[in-house]
Protein backbone atom coordinates (compact mmCIF):
# COMPACT_ATOMS: atom_id res chain seq x y z
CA UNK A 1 96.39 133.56 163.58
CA UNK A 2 97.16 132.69 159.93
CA UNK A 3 99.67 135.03 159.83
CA UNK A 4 101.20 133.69 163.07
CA UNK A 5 101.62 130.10 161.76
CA UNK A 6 103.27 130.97 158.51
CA UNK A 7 105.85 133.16 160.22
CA UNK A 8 106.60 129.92 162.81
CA UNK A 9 106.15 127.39 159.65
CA UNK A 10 109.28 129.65 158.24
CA UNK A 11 111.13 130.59 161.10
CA UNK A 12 111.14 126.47 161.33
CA UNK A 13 112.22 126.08 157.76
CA UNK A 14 115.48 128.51 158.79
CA UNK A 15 116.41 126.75 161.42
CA UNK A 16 116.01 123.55 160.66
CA UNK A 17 119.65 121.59 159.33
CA UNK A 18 120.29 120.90 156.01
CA UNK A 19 119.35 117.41 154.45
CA UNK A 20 122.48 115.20 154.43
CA UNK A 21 123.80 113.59 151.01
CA UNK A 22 122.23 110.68 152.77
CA UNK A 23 118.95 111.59 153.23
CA UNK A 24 118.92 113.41 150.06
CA UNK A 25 116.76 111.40 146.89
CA UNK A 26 119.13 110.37 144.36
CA UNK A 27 118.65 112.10 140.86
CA UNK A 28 116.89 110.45 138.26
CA UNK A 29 119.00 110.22 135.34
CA UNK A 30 119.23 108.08 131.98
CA UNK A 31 122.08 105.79 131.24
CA UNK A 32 125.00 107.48 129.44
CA UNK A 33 126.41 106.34 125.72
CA UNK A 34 129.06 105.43 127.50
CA UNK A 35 127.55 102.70 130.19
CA UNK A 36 125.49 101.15 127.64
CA UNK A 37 126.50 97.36 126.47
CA UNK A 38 127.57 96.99 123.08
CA UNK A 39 125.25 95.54 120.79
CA UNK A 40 126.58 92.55 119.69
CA UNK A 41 125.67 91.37 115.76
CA UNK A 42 123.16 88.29 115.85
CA UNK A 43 122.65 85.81 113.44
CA UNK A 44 119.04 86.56 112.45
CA UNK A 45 118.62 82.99 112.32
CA UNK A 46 119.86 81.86 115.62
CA UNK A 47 117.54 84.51 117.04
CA UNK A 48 114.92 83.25 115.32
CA UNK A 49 115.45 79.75 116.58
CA UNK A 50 116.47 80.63 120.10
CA UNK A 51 113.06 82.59 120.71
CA UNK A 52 110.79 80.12 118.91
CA UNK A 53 111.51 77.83 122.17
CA UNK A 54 109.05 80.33 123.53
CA UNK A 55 105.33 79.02 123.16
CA UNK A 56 102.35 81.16 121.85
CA UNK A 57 99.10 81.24 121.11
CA UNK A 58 97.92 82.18 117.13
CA UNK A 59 95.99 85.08 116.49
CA UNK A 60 94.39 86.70 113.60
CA UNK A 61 94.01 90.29 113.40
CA UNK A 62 91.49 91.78 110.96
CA UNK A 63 89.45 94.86 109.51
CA UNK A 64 87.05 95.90 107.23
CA UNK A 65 89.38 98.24 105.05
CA UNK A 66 87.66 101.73 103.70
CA UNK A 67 87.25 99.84 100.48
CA UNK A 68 84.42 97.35 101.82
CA UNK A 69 86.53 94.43 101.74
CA UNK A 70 87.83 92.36 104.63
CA UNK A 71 91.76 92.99 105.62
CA UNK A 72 93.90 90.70 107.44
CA UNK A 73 96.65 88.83 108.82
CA UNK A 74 97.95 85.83 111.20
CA UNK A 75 99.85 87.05 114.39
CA UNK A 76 101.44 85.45 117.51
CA UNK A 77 102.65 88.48 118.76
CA UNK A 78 99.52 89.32 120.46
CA UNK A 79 99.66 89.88 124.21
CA UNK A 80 96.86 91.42 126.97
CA UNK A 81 98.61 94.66 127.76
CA UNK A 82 96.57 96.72 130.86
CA UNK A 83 93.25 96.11 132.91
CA UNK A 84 92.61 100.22 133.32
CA UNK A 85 92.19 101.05 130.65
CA UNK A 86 91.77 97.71 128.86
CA UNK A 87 94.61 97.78 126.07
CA UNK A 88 96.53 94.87 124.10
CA UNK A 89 99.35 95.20 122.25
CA UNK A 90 100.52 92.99 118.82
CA UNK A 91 103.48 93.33 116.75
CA UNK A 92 103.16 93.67 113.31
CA UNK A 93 106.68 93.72 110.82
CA UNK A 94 106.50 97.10 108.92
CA UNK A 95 106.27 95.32 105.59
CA UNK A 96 102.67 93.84 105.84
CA UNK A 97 100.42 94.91 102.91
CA UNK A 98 97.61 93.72 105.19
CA UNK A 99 98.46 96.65 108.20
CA UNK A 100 98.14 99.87 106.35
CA UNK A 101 94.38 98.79 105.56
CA UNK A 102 93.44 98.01 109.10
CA UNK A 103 95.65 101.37 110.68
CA UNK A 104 93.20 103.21 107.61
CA UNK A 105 90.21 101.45 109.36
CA UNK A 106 91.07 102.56 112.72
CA UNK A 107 89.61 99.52 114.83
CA UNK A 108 90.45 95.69 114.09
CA UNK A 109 89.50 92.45 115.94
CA UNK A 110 91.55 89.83 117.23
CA UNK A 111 90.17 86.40 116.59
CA UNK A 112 91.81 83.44 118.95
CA UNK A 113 92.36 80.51 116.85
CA UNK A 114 91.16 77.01 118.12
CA UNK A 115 93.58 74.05 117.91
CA UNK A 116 91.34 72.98 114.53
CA UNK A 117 92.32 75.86 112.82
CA UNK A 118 95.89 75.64 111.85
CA UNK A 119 94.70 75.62 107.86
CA UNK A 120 92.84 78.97 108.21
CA UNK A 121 95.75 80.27 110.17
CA UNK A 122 98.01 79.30 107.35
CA UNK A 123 96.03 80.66 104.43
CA UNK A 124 95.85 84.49 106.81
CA UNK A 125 99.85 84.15 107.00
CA UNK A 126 100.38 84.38 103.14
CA UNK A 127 101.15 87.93 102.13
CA UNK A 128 98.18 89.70 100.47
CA UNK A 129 100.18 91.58 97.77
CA UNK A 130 100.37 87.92 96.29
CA UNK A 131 96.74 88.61 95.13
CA UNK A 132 95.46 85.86 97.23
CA UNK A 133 91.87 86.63 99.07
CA UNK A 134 92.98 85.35 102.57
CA UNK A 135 89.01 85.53 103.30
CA UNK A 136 87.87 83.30 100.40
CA UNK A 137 85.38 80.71 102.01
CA UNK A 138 85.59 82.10 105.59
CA UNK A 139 82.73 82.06 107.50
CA UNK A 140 83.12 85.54 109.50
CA UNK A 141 80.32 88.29 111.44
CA UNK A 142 80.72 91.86 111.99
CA UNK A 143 82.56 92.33 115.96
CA UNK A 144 79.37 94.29 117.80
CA UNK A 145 81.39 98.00 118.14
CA UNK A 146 83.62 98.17 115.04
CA UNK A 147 82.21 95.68 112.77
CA UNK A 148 85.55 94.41 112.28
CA UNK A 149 85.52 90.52 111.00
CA UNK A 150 85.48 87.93 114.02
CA UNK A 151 86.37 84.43 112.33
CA UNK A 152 83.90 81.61 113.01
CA UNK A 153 85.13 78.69 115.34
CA UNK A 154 87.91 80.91 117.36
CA UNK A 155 88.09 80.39 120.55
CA UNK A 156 87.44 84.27 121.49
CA UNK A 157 87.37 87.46 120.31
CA UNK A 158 88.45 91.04 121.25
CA UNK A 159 86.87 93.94 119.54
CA UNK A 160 89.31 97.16 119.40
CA UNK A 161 90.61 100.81 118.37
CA UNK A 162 93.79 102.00 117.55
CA UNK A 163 95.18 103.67 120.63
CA UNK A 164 98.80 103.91 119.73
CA UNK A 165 101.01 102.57 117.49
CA UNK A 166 104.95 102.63 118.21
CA UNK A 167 108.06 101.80 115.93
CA UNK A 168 110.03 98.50 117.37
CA UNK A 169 113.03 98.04 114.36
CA UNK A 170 111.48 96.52 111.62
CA UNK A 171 107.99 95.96 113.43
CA UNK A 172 105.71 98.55 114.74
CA UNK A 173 103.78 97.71 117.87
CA UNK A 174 100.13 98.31 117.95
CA UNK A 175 98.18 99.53 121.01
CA UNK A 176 94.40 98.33 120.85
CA UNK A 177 91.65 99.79 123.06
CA UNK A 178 89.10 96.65 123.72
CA UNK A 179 85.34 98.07 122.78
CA UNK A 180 84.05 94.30 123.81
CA UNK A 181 85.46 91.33 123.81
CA UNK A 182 83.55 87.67 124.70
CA UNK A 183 84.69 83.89 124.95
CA UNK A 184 83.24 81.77 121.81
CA UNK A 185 84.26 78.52 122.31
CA UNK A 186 84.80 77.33 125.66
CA UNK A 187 85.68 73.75 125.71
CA UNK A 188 88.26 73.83 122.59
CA UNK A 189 91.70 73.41 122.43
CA UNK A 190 94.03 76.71 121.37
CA UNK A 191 95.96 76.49 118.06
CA UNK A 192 99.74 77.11 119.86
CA UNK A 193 103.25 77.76 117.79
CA UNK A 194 106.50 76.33 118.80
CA UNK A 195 109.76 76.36 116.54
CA UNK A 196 108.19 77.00 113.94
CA UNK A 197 105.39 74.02 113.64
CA UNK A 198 101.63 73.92 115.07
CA UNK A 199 101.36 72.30 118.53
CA UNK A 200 98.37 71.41 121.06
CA UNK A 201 97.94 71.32 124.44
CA UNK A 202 98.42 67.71 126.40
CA UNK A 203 97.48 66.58 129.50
């Protein structure tokens, strides 16, 4: 009987009409060189200021580096990236002293900042190859999985690997794998950035 049914399943595949252009998929192709839209030159400036009318949240992203020592640096590039499996993503430009040590570390946290810590925020956005200790007088605890810093008083924390890192210009763009991740502070305010300047949220 087996043999029966594959001779009528071909004899049905011979007679059977050709698919029409129309009912044929269309191929799958990528945009030529020659359909693509010139890049036009932008004032790095005016891009600047046109996408700082787009509000965000402040982050800071940090390590312990293979030396012993705390490593990190203020972000607001951070952004929740897929449920399964539970990734984030941040941007970080490819000239930060502060990201070699954490890619070295493999795993970093991402601290939240509350709307009372735009001073903290601004002492994590100074470059570290000034010699300043960004974690002088910060009150932080080891994240449960990586025992990456999480910064007292943020609002929450997310406790991650490296999954992938990709090259975006003169940023590279982190994937993180969340290991565990909690809310810390509840009924607080986030720290937000908009052109340029600290804000907070208003009824």
């Amino acid at each position: 009987m087996a043999v029966a049914a594959v001779r009528y399943l071909r004899s049905v595949a011979e007679t059977a009409p050709p698919a029409t252009e129309a009912e044929a998929p269309p191929p799958l192709r990528a945009v030529r060189a020659d359909e693509r839209l010139p890049t036009a030159a932008q004032d790095p400036r005016q891009l600047r200021s046109v996408l700082g009318h787009f509000c965000t949240g402040v982050t800071v992203v940090s390590a312990v580096a293979a030396d012993g020592a705390p490593a990190g640096f203020a972000c607001q590039s951070f952004s929740s990236l897929s449920l399964d499996p539970p990734l984030i993503s941040f941007s970080v430009a490819r000239t930060s002293s502060s990201w070699p040590r954490i890619a070295n570390a493999g795993s970093f946290c991402v601290s939240v900042l509350a709307a009372d810590q735009g001073e903290l925020c601004r002492n994590f956005a100074v470059s570290s190859s000034t010699g300043a200790d960004k974690f002088a007088g910060v009150d932080w605890t080891p994240a449960p999985v990586t025992g990456a810093p999480r910064l007292a008083g943020a609002l929450a924390w997310i406790d991650c690997t490296i999954h992938a890192v990709h090259t975006g210009g003169d940023h590279l763009i982190v994937l993180g794998r969340v290991c565990d991740l909690a809310v810390h502070r509840d009924d607080a305010e986030p720290l937000l950035f908009y052109r340029g300047a600290f804000g907070r949220l208003h009824a």
